[in-house]
C-alpha atoms as a PDB file:
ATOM      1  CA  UNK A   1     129.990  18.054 111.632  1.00  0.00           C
ATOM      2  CA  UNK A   2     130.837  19.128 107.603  1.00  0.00           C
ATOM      3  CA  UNK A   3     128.068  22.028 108.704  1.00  0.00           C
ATOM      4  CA  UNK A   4     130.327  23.165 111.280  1.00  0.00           C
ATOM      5  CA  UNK A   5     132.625  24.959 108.745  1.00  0.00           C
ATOM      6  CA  UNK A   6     133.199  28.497 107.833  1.00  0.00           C
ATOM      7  CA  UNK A   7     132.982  30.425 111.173  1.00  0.00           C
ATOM      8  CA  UNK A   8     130.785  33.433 110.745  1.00  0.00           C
ATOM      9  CA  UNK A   9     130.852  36.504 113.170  1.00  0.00           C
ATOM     10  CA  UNK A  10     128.373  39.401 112.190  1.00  0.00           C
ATOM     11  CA  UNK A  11     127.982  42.919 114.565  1.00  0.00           C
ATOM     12  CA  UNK A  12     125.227  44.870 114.121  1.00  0.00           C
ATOM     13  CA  UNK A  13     125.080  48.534 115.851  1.00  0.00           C
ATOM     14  CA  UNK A  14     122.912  50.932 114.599  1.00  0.00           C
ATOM     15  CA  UNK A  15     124.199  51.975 110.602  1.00  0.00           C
ATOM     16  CA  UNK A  16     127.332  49.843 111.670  1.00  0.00           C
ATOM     17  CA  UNK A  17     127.579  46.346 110.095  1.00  0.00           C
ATOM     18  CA  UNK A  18     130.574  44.469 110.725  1.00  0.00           C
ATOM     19  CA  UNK A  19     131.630  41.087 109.833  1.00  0.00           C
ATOM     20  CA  UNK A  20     134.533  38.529 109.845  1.00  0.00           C
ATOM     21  CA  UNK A  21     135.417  38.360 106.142  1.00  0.00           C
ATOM     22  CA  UNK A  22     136.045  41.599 106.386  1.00  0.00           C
ATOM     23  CA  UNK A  23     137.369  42.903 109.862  1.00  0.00           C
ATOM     24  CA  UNK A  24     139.026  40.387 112.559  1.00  0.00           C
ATOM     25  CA  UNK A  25     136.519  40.333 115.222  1.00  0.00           C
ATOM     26  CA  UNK A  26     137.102  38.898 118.712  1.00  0.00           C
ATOM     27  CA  UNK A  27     134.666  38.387 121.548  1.00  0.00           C
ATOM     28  CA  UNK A  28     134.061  36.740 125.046  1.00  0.00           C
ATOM     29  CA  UNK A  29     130.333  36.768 125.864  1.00  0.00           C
ATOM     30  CA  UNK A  30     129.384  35.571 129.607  1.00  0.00           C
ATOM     31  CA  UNK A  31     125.831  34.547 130.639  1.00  0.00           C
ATOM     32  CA  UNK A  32     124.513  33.371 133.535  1.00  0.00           C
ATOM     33  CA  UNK A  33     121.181  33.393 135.693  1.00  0.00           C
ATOM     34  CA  UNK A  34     120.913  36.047 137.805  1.00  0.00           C
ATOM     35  CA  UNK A  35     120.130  39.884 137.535  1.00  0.00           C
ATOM     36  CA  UNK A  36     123.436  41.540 137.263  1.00  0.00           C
ATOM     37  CA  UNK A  37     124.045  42.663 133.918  1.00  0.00           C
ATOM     38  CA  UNK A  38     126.693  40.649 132.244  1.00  0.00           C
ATOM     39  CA  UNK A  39     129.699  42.834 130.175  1.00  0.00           C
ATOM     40  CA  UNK A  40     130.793  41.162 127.053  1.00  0.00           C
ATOM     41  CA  UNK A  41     133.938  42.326 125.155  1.00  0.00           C
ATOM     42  CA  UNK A  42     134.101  42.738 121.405  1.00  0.00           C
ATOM     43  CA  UNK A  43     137.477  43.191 120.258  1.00  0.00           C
ATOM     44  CA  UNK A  44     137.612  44.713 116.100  1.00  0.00           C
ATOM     45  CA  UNK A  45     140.798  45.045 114.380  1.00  0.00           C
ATOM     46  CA  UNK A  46     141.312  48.265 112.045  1.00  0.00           C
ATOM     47  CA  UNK A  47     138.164  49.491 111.836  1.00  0.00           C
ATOM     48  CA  UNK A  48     138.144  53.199 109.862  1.00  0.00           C
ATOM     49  CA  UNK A  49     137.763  56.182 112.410  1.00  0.00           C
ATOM     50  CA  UNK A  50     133.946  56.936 110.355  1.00  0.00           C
ATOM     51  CA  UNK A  51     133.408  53.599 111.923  1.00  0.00           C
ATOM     52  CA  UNK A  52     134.548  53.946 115.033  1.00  0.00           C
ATOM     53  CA  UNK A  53     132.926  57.825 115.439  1.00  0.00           C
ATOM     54  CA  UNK A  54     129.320  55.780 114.856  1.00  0.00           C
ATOM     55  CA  UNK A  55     129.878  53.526 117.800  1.00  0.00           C
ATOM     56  CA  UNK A  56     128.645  55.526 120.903  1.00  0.00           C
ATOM     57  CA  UNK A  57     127.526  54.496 124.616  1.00  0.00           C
ATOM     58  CA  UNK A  58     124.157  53.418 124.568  1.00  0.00           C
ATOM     59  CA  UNK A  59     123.640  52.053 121.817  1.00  0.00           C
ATOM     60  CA  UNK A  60     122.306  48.760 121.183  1.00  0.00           C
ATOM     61  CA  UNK A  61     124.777  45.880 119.838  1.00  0.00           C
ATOM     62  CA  UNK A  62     124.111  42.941 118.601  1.00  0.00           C
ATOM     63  CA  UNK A  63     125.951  39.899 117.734  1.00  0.00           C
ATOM     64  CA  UNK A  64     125.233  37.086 114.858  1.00  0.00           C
ATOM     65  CA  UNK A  65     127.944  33.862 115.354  1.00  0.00           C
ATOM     66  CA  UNK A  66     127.813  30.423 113.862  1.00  0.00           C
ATOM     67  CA  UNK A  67     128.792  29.163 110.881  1.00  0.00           C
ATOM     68  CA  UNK A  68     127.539  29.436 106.933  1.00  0.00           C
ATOM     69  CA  UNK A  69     124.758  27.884 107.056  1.00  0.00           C
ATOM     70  CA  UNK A  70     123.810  27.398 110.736  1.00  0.00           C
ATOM     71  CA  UNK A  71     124.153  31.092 112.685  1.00  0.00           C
ATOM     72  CA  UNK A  72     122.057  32.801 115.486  1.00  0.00           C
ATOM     73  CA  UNK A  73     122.078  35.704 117.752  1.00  0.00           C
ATOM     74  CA  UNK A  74     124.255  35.192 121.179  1.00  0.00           C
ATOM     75  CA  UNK A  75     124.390  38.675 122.080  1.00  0.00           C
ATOM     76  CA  UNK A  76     122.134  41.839 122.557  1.00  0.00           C
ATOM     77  CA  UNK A  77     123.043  44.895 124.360  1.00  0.00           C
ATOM     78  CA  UNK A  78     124.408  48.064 125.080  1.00  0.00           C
ATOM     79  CA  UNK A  79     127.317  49.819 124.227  1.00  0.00           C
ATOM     80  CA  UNK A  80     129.288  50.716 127.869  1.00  0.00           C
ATOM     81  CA  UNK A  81     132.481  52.105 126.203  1.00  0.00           C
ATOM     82  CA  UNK A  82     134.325  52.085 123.306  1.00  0.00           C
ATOM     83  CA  UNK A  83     138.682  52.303 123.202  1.00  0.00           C
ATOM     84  CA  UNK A  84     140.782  52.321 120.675  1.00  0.00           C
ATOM     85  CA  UNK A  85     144.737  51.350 120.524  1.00  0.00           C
ATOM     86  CA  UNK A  86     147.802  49.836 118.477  1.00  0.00           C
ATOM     87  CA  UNK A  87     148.800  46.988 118.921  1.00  0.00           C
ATOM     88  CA  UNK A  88     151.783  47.063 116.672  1.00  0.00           C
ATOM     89  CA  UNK A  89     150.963  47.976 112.958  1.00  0.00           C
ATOM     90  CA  UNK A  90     147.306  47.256 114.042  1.00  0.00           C
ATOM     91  CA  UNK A  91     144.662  49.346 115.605  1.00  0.00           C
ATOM     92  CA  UNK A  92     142.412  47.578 118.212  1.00  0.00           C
ATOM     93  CA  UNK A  93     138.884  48.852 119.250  1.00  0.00           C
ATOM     94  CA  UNK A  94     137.256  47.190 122.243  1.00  0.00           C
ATOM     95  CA  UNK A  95     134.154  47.629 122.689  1.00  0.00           C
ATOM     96  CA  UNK A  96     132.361  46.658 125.967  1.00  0.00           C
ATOM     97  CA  UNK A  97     128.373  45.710 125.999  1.00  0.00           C
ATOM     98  CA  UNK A  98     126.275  45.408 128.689  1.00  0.00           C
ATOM     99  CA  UNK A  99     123.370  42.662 128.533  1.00  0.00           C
ATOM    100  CA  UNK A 100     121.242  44.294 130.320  1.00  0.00           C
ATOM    101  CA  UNK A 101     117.637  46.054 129.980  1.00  0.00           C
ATOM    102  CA  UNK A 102     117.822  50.102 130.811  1.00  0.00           C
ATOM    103  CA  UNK A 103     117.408  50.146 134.649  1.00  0.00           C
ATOM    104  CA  UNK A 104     119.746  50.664 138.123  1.00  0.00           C
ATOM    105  CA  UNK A 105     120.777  47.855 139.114  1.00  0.00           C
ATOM    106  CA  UNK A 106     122.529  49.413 142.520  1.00  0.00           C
ATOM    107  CA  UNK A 107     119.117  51.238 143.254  1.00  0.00           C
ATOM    108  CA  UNK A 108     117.885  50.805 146.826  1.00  0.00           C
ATOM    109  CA  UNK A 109     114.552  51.341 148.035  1.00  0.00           C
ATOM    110  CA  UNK A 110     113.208  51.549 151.952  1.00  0.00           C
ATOM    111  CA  UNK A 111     109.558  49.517 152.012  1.00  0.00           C
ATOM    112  CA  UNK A 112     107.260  47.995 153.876  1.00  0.00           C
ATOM    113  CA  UNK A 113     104.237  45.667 153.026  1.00  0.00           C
ATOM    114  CA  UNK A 114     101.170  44.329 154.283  1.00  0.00           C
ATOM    115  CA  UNK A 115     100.353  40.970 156.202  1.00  0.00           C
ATOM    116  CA  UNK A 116     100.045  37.929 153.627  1.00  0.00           C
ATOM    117  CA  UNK A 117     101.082  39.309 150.773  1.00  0.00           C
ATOM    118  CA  UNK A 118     102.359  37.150 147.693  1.00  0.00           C
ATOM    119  CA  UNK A 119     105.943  37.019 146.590  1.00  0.00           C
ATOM    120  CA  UNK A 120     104.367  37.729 142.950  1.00  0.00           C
ATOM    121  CA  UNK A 121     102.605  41.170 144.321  1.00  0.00           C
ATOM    122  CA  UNK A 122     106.106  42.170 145.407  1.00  0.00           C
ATOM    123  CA  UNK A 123     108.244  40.942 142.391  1.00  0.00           C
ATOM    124  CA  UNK A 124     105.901  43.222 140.669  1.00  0.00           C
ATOM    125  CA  UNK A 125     106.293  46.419 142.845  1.00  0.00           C
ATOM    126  CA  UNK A 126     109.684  45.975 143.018  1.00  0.00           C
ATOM    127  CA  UNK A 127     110.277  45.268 139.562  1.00  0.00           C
ATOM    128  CA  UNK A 128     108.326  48.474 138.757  1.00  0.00           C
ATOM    129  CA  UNK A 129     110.562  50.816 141.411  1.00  0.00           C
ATOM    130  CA  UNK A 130     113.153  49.688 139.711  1.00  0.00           C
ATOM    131  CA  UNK A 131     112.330  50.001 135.974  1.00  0.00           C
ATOM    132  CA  UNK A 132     112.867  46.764 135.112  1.00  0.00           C
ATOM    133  CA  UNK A 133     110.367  45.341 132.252  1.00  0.00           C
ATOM    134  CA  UNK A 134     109.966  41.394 133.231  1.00  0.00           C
ATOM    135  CA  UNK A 135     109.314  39.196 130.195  1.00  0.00           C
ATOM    136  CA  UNK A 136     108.259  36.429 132.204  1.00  0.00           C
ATOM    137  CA  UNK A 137     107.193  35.974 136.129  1.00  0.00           C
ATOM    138  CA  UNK A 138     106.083  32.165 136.744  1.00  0.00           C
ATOM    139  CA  UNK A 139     106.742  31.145 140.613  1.00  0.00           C
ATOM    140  CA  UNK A 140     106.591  27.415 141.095  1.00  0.00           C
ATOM    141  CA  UNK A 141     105.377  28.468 144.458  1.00  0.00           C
ATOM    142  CA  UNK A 142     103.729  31.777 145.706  1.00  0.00           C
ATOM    143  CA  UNK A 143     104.884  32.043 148.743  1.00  0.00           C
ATOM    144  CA  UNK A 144     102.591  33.854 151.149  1.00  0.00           C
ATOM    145  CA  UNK A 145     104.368  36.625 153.654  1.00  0.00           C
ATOM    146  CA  UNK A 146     102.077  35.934 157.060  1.00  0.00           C
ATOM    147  CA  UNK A 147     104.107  38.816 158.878  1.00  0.00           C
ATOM    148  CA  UNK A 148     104.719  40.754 155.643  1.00  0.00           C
ATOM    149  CA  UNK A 149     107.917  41.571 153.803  1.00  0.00           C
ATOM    150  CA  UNK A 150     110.389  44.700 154.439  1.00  0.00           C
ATOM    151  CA  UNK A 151     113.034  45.848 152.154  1.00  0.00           C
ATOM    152  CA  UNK A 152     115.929  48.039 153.559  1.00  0.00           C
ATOM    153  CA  UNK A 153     118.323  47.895 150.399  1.00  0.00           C
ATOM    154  CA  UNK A 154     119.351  47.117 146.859  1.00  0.00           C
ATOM    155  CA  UNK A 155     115.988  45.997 144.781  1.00  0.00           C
ATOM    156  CA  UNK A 156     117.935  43.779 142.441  1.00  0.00           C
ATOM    157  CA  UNK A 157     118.903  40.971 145.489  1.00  0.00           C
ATOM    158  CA  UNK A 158     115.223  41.225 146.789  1.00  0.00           C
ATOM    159  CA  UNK A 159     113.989  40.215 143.842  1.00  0.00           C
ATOM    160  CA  UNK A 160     116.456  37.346 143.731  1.00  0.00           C
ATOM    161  CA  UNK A 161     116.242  36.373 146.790  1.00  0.00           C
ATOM    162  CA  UNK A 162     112.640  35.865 146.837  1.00  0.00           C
ATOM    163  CA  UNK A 163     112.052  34.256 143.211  1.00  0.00           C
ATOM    164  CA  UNK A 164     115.068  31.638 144.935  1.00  0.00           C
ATOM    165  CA  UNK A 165     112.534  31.247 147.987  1.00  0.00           C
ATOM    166  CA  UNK A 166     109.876  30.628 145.122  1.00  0.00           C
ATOM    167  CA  UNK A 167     112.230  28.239 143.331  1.00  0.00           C
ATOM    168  CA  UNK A 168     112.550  30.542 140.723  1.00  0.00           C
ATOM    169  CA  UNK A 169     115.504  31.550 138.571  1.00  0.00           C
ATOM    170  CA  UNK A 170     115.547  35.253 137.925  1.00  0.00           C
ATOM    171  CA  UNK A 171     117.836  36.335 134.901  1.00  0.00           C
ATOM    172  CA  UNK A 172     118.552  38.739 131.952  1.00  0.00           C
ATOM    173  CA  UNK A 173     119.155  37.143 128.796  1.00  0.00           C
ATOM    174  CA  UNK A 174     119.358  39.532 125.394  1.00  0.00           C
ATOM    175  CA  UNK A 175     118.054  42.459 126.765  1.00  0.00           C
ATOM    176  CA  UNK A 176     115.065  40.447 128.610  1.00  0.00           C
ATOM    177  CA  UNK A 177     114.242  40.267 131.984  1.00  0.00           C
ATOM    178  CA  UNK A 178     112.780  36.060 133.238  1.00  0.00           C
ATOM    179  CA  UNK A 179     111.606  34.868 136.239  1.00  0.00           C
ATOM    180  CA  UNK A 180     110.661  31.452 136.290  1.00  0.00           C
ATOM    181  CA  UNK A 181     111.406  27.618 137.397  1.00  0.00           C
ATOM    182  CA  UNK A 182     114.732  27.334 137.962  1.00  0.00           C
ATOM    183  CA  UNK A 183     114.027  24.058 135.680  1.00  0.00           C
ATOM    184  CA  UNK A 184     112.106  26.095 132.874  1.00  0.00           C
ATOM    185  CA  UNK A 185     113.944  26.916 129.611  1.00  0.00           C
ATOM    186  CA  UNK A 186     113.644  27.411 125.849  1.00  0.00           C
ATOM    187  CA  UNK A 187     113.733  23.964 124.536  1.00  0.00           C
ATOM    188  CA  UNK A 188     115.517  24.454 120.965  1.00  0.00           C
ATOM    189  CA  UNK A 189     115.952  20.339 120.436  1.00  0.00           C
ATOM    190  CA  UNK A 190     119.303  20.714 120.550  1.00  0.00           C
ATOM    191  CA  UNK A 191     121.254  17.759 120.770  1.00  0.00           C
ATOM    192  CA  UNK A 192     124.896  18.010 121.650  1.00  0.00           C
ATOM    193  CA  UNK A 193     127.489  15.007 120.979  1.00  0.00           C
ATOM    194  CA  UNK A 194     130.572  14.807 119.019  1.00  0.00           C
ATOM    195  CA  UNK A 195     129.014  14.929 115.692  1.00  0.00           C
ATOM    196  CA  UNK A 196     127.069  18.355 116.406  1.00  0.00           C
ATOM    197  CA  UNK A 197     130.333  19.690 118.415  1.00  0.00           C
ATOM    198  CA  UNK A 198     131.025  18.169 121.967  1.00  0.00           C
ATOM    199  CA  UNK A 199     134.620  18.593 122.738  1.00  0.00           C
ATOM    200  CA  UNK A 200     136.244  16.089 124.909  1.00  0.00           C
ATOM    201  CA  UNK A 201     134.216  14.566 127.711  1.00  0.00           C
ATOM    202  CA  UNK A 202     131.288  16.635 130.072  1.00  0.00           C
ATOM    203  CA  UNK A 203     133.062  16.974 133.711  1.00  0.00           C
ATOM    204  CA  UNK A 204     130.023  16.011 136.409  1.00  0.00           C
ATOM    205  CA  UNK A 205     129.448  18.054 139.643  1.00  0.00           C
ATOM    206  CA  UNK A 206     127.256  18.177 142.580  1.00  0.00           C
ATOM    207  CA  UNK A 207     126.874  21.019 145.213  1.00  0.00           C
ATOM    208  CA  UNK A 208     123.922  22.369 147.615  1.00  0.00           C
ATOM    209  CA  UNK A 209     122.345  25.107 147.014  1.00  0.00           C
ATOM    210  CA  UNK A 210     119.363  26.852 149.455  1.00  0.00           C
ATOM    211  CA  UNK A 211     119.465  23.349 150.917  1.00  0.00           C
ATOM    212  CA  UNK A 212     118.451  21.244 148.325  1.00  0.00           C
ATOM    213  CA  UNK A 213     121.822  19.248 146.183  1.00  0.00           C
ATOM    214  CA  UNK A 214     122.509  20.333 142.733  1.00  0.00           C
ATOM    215  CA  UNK A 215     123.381  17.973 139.900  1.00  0.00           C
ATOM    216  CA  UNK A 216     124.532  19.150 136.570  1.00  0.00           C
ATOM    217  CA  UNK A 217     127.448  18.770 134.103  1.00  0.00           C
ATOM    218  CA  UNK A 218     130.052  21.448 132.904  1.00  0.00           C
ATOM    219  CA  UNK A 219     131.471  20.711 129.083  1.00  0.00           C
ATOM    220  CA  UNK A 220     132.800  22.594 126.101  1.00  0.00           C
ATOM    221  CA  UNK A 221     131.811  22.829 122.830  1.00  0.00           C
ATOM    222  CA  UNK A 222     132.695  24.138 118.981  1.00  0.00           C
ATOM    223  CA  UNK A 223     130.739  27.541 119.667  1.00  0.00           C
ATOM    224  CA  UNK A 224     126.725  27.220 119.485  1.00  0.00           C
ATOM    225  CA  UNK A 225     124.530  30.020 119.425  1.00  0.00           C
ATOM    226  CA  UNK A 226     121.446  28.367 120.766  1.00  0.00           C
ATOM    227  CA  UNK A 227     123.425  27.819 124.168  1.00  0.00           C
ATOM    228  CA  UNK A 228     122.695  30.200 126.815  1.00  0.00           C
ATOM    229  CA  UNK A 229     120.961  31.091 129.777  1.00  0.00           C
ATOM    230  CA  UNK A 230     118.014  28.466 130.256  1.00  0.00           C
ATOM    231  CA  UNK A 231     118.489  26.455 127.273  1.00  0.00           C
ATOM    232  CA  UNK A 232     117.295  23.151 127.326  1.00  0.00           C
ATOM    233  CA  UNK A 233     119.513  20.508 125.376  1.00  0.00           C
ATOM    234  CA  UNK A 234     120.236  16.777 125.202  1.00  0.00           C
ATOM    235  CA  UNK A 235     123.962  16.051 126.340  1.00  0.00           C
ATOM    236  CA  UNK A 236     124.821  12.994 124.892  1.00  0.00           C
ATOM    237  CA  UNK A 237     128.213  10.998 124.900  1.00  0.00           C
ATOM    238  CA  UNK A 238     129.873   7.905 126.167  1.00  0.00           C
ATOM    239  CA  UNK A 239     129.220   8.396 129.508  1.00  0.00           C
ATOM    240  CA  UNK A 240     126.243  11.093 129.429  1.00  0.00           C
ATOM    241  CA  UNK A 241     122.715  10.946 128.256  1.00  0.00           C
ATOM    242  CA  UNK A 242     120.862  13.651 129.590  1.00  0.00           C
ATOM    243  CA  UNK A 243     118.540  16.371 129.167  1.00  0.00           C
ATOM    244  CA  UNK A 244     119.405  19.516 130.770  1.00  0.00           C
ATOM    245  CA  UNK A 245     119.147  23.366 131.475  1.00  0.00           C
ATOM    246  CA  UNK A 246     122.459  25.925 131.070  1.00  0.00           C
ATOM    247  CA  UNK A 247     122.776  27.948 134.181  1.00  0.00           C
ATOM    248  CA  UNK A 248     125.745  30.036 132.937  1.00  0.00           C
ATOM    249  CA  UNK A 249     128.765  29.755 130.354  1.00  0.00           C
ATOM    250  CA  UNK A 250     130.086  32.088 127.661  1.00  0.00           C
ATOM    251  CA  UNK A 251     131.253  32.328 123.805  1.00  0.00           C
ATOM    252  CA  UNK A 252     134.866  32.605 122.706  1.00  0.00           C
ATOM    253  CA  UNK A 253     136.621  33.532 119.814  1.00  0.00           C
ATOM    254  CA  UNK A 254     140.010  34.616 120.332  1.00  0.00           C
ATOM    255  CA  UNK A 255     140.635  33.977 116.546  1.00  0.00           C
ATOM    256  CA  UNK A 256     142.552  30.257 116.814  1.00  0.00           C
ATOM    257  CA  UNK A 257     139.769  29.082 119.389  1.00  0.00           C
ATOM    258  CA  UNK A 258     135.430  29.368 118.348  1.00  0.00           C
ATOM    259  CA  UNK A 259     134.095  27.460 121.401  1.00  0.00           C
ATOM    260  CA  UNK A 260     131.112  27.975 123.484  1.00  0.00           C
ATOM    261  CA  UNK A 261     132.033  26.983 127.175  1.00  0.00           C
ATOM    262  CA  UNK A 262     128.845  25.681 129.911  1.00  0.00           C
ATOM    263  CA  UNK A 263     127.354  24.531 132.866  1.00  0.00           C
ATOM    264  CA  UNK A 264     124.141  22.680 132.954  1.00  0.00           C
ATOM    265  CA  UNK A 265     121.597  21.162 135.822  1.00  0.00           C
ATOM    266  CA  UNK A 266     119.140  18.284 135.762  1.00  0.00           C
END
């Protein structure tokens, strides 16, 4: 735990570096696994007006948090809008990010395809009609279409509907587009417990999902960068020893509170 000391916030935009020794600088990051982009808000206190004038829509954010000798990225975007206000003798700028990768994500397309096509042939041709660059595509199954597959609609829940048939997960995470096995992650060897930052005690839950029951944990932790969409870790504590996969959660820092909240499945 004595590395969990001196909180350390860093924002990178273009020529813009902020950071928390200087500036206060709030946040709340979501994540989860699916395709919609997620909108995280950044929240600077009395930033100059040259500053501010550099921030514009569209440009890419990022986001350094940890502590002084143990930080990492946990956000990488897009600048949606920038506002400023007082707030007292204090002037707030919020800035909102989307974690997305450039593309439409209420496009809708009208298509057809041929008998016994593979749901990786149409991931593809979908993903490509809607400009969306896929990092990854790994289907635990293939699924074959006998009778074909029609689309009359928005791309974005096609393509999550069928990686789910697949028993894929299909997500953006930092700008990057994944669809694989909804039990597939980037396995940092993290191990979370009370000495590395486990707060209180992990809260168990079941629930069915496409037929099939769900098993995972939901806890809260001193915030931890390498937590986020598809990480693997070890949850251990009294009750818990497990290794699983974050499906969704987010990272706070509302100045008295640095915390990383989750959900994870087996």
């Amino acid at each position: 735990m004595n590395r969990l000391f001196k909180r350390v916030v860093e924002v990178i935009s273009g020529n813009v570096r902020m950071n928390n020794d200087e500036l206060d600088i709030y946040f709340n990051i979501p994540f989860d696994d699916d395709l919609e982009p997620n909108l995280s808000e950044i929240t600077v206190y009395n930033l100059s007006q040259t500053t501010i004038n550099q921030l514009k829509r569209g440009q890419k954010l990022s986001i350094n948090a940890g502590y002084s000798d143990d930080k990492g990225l946990i956000q990488s975007g897009e600048i949606s809008s920038v506002s400023t206000k007082w707030e007292g003798a204090d002037r707030a700028t919020l800035i909102k990010v989307l974690d997305s990768v450039p593309y439409n994500s209420a496009k809708t397309l009208q298509r057809s395809y041929k008998n016994n096509i593979k749901a990786d042939a149409i991931i593809k041709d979908l993903a490509q009609a809607l400009g969306l660059k896929v990092a990854t595509l790994r289907l635990p199954t293939n699924k074959v279409f006998k009778k074909g597959y029609s689309i009359d609609g928005e791309i974005i829940k096609s393509i999550q509907n069928i990686a789910e048939d697949c028993g894929a997960s299909a997500y953006i995470s930092r700008q990057q587009a994944f669809i694989r096995p909804i039990t597939e992650g980037d396995n940092h060897n993290f191990v979370l417990n009370s000495d590395t930052g486990l707060i209180g005690s992990p809260e168990y839950f079941e629930e069915e999902k496409n037929g099939k029951l769900v098993k995972g944990y939901k806890f809260k932790s001193l915030l931890q960068y390498r937590m986020n969409t598809a990480s693997i870790i070890q949850l251990q504590s009294r009750e818990v020893k497990a290794t699983l996969r974050i499906r969704k959660g987010k990272h706070i820092n509302n100045g008295s509170s640095f915390y990383t909240e989750a959900e994870a499945i087996m």
